[in-house]
Each structure stands twice: as C-alpha cells, then as structure tokens.
N, C-alpha and C. Protein backbone atom coordinates (compact mmCIF):
# COMPACT_ATOMS: atom_id res chain seq x y z
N UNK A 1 -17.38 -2.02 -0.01
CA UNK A 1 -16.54 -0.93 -0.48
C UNK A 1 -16.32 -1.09 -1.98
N UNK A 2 -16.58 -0.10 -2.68
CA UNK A 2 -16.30 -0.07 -3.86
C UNK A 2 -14.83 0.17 -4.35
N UNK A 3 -14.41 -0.91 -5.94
CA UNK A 3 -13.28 -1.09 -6.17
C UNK A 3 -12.88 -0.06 -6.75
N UNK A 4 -11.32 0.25 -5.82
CA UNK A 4 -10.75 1.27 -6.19
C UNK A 4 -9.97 1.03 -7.58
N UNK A 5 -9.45 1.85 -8.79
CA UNK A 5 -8.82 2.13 -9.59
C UNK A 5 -7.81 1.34 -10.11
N UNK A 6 -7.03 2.21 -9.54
CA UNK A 6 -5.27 2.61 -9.56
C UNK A 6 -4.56 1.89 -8.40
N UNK A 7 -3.41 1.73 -8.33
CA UNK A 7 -2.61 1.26 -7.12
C UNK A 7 -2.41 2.92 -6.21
N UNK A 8 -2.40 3.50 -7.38
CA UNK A 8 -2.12 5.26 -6.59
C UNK A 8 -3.29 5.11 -5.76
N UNK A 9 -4.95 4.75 -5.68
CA UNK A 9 -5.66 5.20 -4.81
C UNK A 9 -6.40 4.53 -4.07
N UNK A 10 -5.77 2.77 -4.29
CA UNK A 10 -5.44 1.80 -3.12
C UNK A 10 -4.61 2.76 -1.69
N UNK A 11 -3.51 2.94 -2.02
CA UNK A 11 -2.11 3.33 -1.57
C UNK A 11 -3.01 4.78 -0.83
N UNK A 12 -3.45 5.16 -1.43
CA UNK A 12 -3.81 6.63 -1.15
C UNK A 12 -5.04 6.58 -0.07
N UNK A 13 -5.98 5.55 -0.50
CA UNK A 13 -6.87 5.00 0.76
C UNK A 13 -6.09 4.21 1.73
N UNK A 14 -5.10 3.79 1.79
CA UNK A 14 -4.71 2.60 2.54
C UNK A 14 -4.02 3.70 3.56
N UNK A 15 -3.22 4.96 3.35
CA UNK A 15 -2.09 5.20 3.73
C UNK A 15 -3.13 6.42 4.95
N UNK A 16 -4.92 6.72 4.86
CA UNK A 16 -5.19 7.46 5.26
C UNK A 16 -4.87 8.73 5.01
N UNK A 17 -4.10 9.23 6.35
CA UNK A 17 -4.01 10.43 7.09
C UNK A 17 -2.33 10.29 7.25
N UNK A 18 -1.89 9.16 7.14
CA UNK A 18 -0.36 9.10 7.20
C UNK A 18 0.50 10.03 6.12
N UNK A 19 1.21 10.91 6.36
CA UNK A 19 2.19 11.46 5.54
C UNK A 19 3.12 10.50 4.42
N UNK A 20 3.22 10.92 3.75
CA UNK A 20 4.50 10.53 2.81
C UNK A 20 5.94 9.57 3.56
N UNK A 21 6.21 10.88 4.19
CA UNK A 21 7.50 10.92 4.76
C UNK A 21 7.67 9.69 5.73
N UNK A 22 6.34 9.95 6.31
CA UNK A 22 6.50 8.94 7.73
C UNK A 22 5.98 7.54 6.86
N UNK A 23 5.05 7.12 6.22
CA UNK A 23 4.99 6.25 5.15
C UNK A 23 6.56 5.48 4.77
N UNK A 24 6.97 6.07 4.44
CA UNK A 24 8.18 5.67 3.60
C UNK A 24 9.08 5.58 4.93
N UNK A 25 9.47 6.13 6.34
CA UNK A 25 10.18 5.74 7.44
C UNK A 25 9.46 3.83 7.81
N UNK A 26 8.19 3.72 8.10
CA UNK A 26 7.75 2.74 8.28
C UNK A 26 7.97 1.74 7.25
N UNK A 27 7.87 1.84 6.16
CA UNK A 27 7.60 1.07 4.82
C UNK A 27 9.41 0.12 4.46
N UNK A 28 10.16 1.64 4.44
CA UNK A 28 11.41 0.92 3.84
C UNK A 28 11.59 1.97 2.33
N UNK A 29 10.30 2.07 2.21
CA UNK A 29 10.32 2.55 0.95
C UNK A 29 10.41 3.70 0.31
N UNK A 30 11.48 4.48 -0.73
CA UNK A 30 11.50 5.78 -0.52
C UNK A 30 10.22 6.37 -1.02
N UNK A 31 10.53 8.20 -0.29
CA UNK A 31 9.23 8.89 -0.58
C UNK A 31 9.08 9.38 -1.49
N UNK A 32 10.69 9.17 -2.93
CA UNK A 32 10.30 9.60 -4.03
C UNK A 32 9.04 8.70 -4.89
N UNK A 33 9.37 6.91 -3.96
CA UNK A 33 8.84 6.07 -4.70
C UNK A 33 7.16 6.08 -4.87
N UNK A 34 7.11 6.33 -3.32
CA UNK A 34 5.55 6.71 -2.95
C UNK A 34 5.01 7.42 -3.53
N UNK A 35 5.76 8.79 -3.99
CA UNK A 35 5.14 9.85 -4.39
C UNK A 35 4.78 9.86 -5.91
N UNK A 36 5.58 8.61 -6.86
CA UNK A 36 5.50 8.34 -8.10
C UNK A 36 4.00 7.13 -8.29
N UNK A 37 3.94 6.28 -7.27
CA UNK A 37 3.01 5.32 -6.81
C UNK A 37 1.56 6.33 -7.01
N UNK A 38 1.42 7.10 -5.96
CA UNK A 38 0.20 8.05 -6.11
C UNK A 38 0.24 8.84 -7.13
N UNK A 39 0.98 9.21 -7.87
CA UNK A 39 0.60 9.83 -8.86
C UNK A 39 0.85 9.07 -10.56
N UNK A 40 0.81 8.10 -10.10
CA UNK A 40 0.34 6.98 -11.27
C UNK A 40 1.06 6.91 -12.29
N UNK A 41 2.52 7.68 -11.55
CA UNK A 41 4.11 7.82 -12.75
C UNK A 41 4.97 6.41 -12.51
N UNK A 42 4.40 5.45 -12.05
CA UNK A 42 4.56 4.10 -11.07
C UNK A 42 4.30 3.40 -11.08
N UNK A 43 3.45 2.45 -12.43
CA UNK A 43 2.80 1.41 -12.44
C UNK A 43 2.34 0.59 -11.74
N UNK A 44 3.39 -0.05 -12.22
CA UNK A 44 3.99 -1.67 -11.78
C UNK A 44 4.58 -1.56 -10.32
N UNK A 45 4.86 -1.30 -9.36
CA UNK A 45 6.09 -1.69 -8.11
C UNK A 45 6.30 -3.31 -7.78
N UNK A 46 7.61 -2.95 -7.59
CA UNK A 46 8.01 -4.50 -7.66
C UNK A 46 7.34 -5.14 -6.52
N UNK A 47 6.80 -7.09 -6.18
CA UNK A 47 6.32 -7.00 -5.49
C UNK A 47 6.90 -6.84 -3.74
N UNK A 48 8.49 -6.54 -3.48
CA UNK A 48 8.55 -6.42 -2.33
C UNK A 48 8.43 -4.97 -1.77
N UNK A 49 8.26 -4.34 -2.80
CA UNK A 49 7.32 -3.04 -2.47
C UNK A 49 6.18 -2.74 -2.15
N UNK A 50 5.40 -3.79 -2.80
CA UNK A 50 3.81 -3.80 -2.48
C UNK A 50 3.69 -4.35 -0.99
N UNK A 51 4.54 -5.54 -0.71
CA UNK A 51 4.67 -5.82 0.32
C UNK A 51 4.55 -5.20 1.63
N UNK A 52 5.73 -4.32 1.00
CA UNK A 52 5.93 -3.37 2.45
C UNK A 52 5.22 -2.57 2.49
N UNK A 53 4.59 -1.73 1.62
CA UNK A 53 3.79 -0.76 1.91
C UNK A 53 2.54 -1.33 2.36
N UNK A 54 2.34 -2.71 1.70
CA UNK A 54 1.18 -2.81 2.79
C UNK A 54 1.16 -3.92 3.48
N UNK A 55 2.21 -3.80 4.59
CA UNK A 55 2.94 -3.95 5.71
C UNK A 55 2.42 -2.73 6.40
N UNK A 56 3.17 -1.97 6.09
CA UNK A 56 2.99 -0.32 6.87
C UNK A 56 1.58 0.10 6.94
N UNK A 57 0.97 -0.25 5.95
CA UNK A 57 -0.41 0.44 5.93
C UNK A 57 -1.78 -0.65 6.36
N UNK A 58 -0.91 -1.87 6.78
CA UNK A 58 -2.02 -2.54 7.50
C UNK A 58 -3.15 -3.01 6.47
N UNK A 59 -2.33 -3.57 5.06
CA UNK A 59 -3.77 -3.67 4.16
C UNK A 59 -2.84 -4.83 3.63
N UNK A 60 -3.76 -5.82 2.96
CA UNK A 60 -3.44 -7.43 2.28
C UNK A 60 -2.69 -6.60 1.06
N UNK A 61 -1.47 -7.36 0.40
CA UNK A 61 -0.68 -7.19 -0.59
C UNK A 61 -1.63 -7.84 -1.83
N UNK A 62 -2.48 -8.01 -1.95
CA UNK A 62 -3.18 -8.29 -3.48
C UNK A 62 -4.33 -6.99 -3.76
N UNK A 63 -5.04 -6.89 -2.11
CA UNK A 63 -5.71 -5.49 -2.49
C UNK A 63 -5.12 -4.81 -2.96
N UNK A 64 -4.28 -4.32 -2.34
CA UNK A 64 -3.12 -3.07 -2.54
C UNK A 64 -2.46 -2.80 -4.04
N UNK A 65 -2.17 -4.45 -4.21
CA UNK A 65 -1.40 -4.27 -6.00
C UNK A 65 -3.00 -4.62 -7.10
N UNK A 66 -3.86 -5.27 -6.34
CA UNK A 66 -4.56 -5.46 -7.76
C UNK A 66 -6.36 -4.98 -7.37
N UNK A 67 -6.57 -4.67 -5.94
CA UNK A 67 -7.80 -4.24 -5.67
C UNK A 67 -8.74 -5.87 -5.72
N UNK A 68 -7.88 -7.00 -5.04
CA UNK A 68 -8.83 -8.23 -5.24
C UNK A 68 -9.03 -8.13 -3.29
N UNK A 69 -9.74 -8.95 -3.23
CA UNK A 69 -10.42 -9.23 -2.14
C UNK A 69 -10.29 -7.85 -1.16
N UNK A 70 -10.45 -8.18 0.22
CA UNK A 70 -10.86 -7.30 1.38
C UNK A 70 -9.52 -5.99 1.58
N UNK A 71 -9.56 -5.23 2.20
CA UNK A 71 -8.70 -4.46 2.38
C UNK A 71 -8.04 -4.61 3.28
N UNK A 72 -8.73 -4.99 4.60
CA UNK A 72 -7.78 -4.90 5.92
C UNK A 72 -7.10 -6.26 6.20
N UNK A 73 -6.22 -6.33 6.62
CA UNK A 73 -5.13 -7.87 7.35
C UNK A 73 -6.21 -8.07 8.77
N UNK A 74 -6.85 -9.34 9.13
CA UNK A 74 -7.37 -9.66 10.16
C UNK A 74 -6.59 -9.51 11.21
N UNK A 75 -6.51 -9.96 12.61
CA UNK A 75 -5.47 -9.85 13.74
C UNK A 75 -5.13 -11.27 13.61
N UNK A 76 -5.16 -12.38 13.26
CA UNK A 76 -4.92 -13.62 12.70
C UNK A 76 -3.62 -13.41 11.63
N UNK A 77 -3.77 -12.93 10.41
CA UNK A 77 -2.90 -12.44 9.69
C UNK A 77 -1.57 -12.03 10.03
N UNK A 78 -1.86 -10.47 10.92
CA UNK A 78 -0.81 -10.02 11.74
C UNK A 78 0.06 -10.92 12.26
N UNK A 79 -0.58 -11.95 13.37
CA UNK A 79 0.40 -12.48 13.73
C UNK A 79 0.98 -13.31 13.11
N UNK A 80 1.05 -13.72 11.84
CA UNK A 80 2.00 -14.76 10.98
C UNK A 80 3.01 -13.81 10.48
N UNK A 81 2.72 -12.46 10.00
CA UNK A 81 4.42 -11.55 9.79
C UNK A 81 5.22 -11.50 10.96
C-alpha cells in the first residue's frame, strides 16, 4: 500500500465507510475534532487522540499519526488493549 500523505487521509482511509458522527461516539473524540483532522485544519492531535481514533478505527497509532509501518492492529495486538 502506498504511503498516504496527511493524517487527514490516514484517518480518512482508516475510518472507511464509518461516519463522522459515529467515529467520534466510538473514539471519545469530538466530531468537530475529526472534522478539523480531515480537513488538514488539525495538524498535530495530541497523542491520546491518535490513540483513540485508532482504537476505533482498528489501525496502529504510528500509521495513523505518521504513516510508518503496516496499517492494520493484528488479532495479537487487540488483545493487549
């Protein structure tokens, strides 16, 4: 898979088909925050944001904030959160 960008289109691949709204019910995180995240008005998020969102979205917290290694959490992974 080729490396994505932005954290907006990590987040934006990671999140699928998932809505905003329901995103941010799962996450913790609000949907103003999300919505600043994807549209790249959002840099930086702190990292217990990155966390959670990718918590919710089922993707490793370094892909997500910096696009390093694999995308998906193994079922190994899972079970240590």
């Amino acid at each position: 898979m080729a490396r994505t960008e932005t954290i907006g289109d990590r987040l934006r691949t990671a999140k699928g088909k998932t809505g905003v709204e329901k995103l941010a019910e799962r996450s913790g995180v609000t949907a103003r925050a999300i919505w600043l995240i994807l549209r790249g008005q959002k840099a930086g998020p702190q990292p217990d944001t990155i966390r959670r969102l990718a918590s919710a979205c089922r993707v490793r917290p370094g892909w997500l904030a910096y696009g390093d290694g694999e995308m998906s959490v193994t079922s190994n992974e899972e079970d240590r959160t």
